[in-house]
Protein backbone atom coordinates (compact mmCIF):
# COMPACT_ATOMS: atom_id res chain seq x y z
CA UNK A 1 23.15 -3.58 14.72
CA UNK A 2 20.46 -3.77 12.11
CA UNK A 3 18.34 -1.14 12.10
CA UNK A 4 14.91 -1.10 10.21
CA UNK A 5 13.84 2.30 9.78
CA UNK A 6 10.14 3.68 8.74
CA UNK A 7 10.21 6.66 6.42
CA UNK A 8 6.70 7.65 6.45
CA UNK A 9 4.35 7.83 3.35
CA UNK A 10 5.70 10.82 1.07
CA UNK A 11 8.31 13.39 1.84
CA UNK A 12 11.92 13.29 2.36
CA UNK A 13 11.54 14.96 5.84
CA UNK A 14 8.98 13.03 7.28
CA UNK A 15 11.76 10.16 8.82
CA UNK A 16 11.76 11.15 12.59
CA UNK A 17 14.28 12.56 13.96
CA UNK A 18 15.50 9.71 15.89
CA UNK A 19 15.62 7.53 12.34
CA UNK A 20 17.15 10.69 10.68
CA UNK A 21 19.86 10.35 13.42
CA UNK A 22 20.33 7.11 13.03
CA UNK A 23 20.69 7.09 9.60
CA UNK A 24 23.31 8.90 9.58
CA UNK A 25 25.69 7.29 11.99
CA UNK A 26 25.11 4.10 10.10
CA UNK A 27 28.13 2.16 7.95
CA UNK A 28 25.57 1.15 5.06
CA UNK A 29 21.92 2.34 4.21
CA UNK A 30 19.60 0.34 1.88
CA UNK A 31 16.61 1.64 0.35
CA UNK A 32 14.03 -0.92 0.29
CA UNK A 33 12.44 -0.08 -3.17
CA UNK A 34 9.44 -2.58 -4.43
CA UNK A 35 7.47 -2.99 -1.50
CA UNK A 36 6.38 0.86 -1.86
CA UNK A 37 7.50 4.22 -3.71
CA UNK A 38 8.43 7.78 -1.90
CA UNK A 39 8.17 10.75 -3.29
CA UNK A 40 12.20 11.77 -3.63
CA UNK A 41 14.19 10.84 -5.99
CA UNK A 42 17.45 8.54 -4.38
CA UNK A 43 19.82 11.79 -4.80
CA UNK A 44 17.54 13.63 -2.21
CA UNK A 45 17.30 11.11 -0.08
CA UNK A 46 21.22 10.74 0.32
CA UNK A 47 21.97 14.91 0.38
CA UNK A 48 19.16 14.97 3.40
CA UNK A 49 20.82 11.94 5.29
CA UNK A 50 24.33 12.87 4.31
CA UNK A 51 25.05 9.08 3.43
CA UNK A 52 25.23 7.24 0.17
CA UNK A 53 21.79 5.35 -0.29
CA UNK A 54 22.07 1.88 -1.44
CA UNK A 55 18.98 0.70 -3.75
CA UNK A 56 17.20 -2.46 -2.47
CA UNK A 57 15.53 -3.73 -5.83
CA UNK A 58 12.98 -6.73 -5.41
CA UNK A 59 15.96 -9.70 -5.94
CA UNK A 60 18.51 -7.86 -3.55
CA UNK A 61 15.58 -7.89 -0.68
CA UNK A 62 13.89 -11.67 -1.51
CA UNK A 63 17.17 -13.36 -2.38
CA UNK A 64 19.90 -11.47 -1.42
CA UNK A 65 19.31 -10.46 2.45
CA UNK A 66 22.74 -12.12 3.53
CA UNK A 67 24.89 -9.09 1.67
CA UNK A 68 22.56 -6.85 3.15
CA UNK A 69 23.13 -8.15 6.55
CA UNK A 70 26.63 -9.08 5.85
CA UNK A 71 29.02 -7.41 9.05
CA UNK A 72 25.64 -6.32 10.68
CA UNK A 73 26.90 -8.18 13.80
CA UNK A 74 29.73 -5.89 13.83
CA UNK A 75 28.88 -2.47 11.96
CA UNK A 76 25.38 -0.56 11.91
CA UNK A 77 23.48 -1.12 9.04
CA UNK A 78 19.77 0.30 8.04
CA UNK A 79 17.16 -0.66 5.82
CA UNK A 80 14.85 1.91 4.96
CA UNK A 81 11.14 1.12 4.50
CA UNK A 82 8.13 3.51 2.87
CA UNK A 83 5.58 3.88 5.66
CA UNK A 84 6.41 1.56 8.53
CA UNK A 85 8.79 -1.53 8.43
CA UNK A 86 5.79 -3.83 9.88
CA UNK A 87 3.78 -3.00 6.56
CA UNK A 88 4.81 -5.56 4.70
CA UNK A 89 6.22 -9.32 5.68
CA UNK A 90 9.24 -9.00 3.85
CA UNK A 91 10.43 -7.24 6.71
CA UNK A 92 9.84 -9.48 9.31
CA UNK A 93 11.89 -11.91 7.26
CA UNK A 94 14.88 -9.79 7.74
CA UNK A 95 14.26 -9.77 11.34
CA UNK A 96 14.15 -13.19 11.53
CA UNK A 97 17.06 -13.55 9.30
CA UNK A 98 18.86 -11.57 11.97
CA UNK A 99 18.05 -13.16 15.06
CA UNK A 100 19.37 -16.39 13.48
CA UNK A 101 22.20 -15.17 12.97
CA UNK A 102 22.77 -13.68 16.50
CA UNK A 103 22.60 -10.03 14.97
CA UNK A 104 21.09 -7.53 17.45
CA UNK A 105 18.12 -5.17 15.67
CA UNK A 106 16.05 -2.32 16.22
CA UNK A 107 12.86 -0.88 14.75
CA UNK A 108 11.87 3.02 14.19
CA UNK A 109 8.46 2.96 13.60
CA UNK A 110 6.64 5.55 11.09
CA UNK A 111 3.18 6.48 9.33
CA UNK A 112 1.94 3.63 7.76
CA UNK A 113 -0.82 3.89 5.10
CA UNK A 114 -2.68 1.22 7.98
CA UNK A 115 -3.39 4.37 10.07
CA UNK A 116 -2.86 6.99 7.77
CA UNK A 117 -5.76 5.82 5.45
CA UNK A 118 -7.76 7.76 8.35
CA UNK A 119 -7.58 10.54 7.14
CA UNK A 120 -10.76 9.85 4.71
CA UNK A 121 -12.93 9.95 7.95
CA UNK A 122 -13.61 6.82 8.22
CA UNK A 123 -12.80 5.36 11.65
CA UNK A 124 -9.70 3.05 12.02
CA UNK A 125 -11.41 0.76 14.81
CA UNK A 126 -14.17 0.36 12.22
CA UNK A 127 -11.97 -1.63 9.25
CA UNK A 128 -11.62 -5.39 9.48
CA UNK A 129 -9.05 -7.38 7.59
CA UNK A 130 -6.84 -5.80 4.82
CA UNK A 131 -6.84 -7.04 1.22
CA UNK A 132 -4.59 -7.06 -1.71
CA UNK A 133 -5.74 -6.99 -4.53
CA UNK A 134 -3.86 -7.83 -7.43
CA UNK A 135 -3.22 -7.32 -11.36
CA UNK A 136 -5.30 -9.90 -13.20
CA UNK A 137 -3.76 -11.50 -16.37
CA UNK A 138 -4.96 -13.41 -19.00
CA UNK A 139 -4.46 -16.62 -17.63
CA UNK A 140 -4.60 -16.00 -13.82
CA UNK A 141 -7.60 -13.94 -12.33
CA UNK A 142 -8.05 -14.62 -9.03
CA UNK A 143 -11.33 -13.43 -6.82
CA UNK A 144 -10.54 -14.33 -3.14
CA UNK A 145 -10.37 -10.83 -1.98
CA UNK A 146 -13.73 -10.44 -2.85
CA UNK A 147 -14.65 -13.10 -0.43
CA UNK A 148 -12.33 -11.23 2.33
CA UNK A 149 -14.54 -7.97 1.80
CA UNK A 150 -17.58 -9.87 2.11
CA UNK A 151 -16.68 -11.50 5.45
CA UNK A 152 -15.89 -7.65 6.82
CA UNK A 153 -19.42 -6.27 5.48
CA UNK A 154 -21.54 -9.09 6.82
CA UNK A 155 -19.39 -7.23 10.29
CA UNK A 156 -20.25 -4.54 9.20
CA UNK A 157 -16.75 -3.39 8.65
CA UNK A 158 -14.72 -1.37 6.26
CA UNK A 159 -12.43 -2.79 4.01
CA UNK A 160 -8.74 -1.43 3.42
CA UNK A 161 -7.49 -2.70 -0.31
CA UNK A 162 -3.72 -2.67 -0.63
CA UNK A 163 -3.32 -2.15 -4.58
CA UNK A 164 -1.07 -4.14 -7.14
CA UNK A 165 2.72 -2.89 -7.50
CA UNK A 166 4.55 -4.44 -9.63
CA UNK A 167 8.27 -3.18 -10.21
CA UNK A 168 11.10 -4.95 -11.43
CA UNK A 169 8.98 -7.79 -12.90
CA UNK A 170 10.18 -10.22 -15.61
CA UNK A 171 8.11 -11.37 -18.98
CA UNK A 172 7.70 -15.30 -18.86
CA UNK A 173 9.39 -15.22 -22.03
CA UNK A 174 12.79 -13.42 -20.67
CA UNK A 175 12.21 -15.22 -17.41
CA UNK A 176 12.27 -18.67 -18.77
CA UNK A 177 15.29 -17.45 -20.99
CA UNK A 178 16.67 -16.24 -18.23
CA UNK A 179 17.45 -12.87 -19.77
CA UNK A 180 17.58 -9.91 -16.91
CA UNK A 181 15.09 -7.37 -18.96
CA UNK A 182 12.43 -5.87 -16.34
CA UNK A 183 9.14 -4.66 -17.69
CA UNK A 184 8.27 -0.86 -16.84
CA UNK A 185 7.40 -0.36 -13.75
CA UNK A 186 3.10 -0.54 -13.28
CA UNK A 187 0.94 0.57 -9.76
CA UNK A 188 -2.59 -0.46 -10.13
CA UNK A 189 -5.33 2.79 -9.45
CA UNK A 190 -8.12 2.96 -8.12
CA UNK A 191 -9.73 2.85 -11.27
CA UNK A 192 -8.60 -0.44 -12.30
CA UNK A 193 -9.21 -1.82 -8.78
CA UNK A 194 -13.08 -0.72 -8.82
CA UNK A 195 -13.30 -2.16 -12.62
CA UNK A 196 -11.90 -6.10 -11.42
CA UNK A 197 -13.95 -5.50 -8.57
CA UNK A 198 -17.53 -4.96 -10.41
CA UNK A 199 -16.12 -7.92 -12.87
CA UNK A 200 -16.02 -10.13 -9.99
CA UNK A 201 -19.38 -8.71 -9.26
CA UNK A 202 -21.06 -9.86 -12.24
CA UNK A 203 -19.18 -12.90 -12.05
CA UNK A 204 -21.67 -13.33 -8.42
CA UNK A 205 -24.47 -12.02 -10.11
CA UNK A 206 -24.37 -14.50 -12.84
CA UNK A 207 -24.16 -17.86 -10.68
CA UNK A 208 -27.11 -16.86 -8.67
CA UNK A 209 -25.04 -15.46 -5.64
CA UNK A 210 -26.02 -12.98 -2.78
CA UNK A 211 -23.75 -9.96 -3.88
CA UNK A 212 -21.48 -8.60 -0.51
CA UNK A 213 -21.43 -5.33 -2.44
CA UNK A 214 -22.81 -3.84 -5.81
CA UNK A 215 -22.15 -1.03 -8.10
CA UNK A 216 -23.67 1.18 -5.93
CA UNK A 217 -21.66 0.29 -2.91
CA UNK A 218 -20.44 3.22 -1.06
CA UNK A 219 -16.37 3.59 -1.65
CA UNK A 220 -13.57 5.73 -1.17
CA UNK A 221 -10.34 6.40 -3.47
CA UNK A 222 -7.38 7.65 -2.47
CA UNK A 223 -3.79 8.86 -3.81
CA UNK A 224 -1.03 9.77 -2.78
CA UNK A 225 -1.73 10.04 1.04
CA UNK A 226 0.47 12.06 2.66
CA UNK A 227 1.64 14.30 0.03
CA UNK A 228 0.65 18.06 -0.32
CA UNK A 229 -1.26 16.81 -3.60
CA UNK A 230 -3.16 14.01 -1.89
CA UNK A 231 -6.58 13.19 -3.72
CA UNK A 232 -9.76 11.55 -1.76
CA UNK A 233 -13.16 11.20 -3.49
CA UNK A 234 -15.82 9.02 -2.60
CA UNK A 235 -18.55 7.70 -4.34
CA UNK A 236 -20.13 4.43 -5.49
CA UNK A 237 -17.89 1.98 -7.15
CA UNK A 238 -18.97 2.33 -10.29
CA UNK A 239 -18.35 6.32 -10.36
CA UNK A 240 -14.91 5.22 -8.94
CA UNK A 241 -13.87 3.62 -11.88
CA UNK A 242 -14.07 6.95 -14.21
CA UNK A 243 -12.53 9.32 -11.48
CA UNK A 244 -9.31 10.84 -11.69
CA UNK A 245 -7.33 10.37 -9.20
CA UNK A 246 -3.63 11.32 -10.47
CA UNK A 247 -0.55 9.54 -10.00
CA UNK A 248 0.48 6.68 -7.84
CA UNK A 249 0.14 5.27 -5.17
CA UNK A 250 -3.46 4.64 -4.85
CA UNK A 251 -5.57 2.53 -2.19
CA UNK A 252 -9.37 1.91 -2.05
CA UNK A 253 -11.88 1.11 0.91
CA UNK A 254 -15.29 -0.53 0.29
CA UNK A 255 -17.31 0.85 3.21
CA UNK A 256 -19.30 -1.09 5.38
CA UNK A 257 -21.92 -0.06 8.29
CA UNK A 258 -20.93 3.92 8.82
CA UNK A 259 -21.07 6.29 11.79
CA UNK A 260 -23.14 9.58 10.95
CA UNK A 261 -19.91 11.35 11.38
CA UNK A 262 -18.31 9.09 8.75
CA UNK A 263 -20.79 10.01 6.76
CA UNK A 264 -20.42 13.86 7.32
CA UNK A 265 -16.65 13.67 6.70
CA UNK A 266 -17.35 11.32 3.12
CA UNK A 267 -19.38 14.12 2.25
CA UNK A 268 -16.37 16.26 2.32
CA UNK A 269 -15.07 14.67 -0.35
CA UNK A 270 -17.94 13.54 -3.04
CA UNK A 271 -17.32 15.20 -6.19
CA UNK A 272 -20.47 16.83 -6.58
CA UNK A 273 -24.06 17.64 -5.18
CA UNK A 274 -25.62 14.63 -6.55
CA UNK A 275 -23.23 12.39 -5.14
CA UNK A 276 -23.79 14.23 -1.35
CA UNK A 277 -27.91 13.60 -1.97
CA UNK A 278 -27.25 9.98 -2.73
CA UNK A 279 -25.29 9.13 0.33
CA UNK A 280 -28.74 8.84 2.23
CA UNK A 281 -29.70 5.57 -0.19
CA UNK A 282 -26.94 4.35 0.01
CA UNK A 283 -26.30 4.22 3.71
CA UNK A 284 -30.01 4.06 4.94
């Protein structure tokens, strides 16, 4: 059996305890490791689940899926996602990969930062379609998800925004020598999301376009959801850029047409009086 098991967003102990007991009764256990981060170190993981803890780096997981299902047909073998195994297609790959191969599966479902990302008071019936947005470079700086938010505000909608990971990533220069040297691992924050996101912005602004949001759009930050140290502030896009919101992993929501209780629970967590006074401009 393959089993694809959801670990939740943070802490070692929030697998469930049918995953936990699966887990353990399992010949192999990969840790799926680029999709997402927890917040254990590998050693912790395998002391909790009593089982050595195979790392599943980005190549292993894109382009080498047939060891990790290697024998699955006849011994138990689990892959361990962060947050829920259907956040991210990667995983439905393996599933497929599986059923081609005759290989029975099963899923343990988890918190995912889909539902989680609730917890800012905005209400989860009220977001349309999830972005990613991405690292820009110097050559490649795309702008689509900026069209993808503006097709959920003209609904009135908010606007989840999955940010950039990027872990085990190769230079062109040692990729096209085909050295193996990784660059350091980099997770985009919210500040860096809200500063491509005014660029694009201004970008609009410049060719005469009716802006889907402004600097003064009503947003939320958040970090590390989940964990005991979570951070959530909300403010206006621009004052997200300069907040500090710790360390990975981040996510951002541009907010579209708000409840008044959505707007009592933001209020929770603007960083100070004048940001609490403002929320009637910016929502009326």
């Amino acid at each position: 059996m393959l089993y694809l098991v959801g670990l939740g967003l943070y802490d070692i102990t929030d697998i469930t305890v049918r995953g936990l007991n699966i887990v353990k009764s399992c010949n192999r256990v990969y840790l799926e490791a680029y999709t997402s981060i927890l917040g254990v170190e590998k050693n912790k993981l395998e002391e909790y689940y009593e089982r050595d803890v195979l790392l599943a780096d980005r190549d292993l997981v894109e382009q080498g899926a047939e060891e990790i299902l290697h024998n699955a047909e006849t011994e138990d073998v689990a892959l361990l996602v962060v947050g829920d195994p259907f956040g991210a297609t990667t995983h439905t790959d393996f599933i497929l990969r599986a059923a081609e191969k005759g290989i029975p599966y099963q899923v343990i479902h988890n918190a995912s930062i889909m539902t989680a990302i609730g917890c800012c008071g905005l209400q989860l019936y009220n977001f349309g379609e999830t972005v990613s947005i991405v690292f820009w470079t110097e050559t490649w700086r795309p702008e689509s998800y900026y069209d993808k938010i503006a097709a959920n505000r003209d609904r009135g909608m908010h606007t989840l925004c999955l940010l950039d990971i990027k872990v085990k990533e190769q230079s062109i220069e040692n990729l096209a020598r085909g050295r193996k040297i990784y660059e350091p691992p980099r997770y985009m924050s919210v500040n860096q999301a809200a500063e491509q996101l005014l660029e694009i912005v201004s970008n609009r602004r410049s060719r005469g376009q009716t802006l889907a949001f402004t600097e003064n759009t009503l947003c939320v930050g958040l970090a590390r959801v989940a964990a005991n140290d979570q951070k959530i502030i909300s403010g206006t896009l621009s004052a997200l850029t300069s907040a500090n919101f710790g360390a990975p992993l981040h996510s951002l929501i541009v907010v579209g047409k708000v409840h008044p209780l959505e707007v009592d629970m933001l209020k929770l967590f603007a960083e100070t009086k004048e940001d609490i006074e403002t929320y009637a401009e910016l929502i009326g």
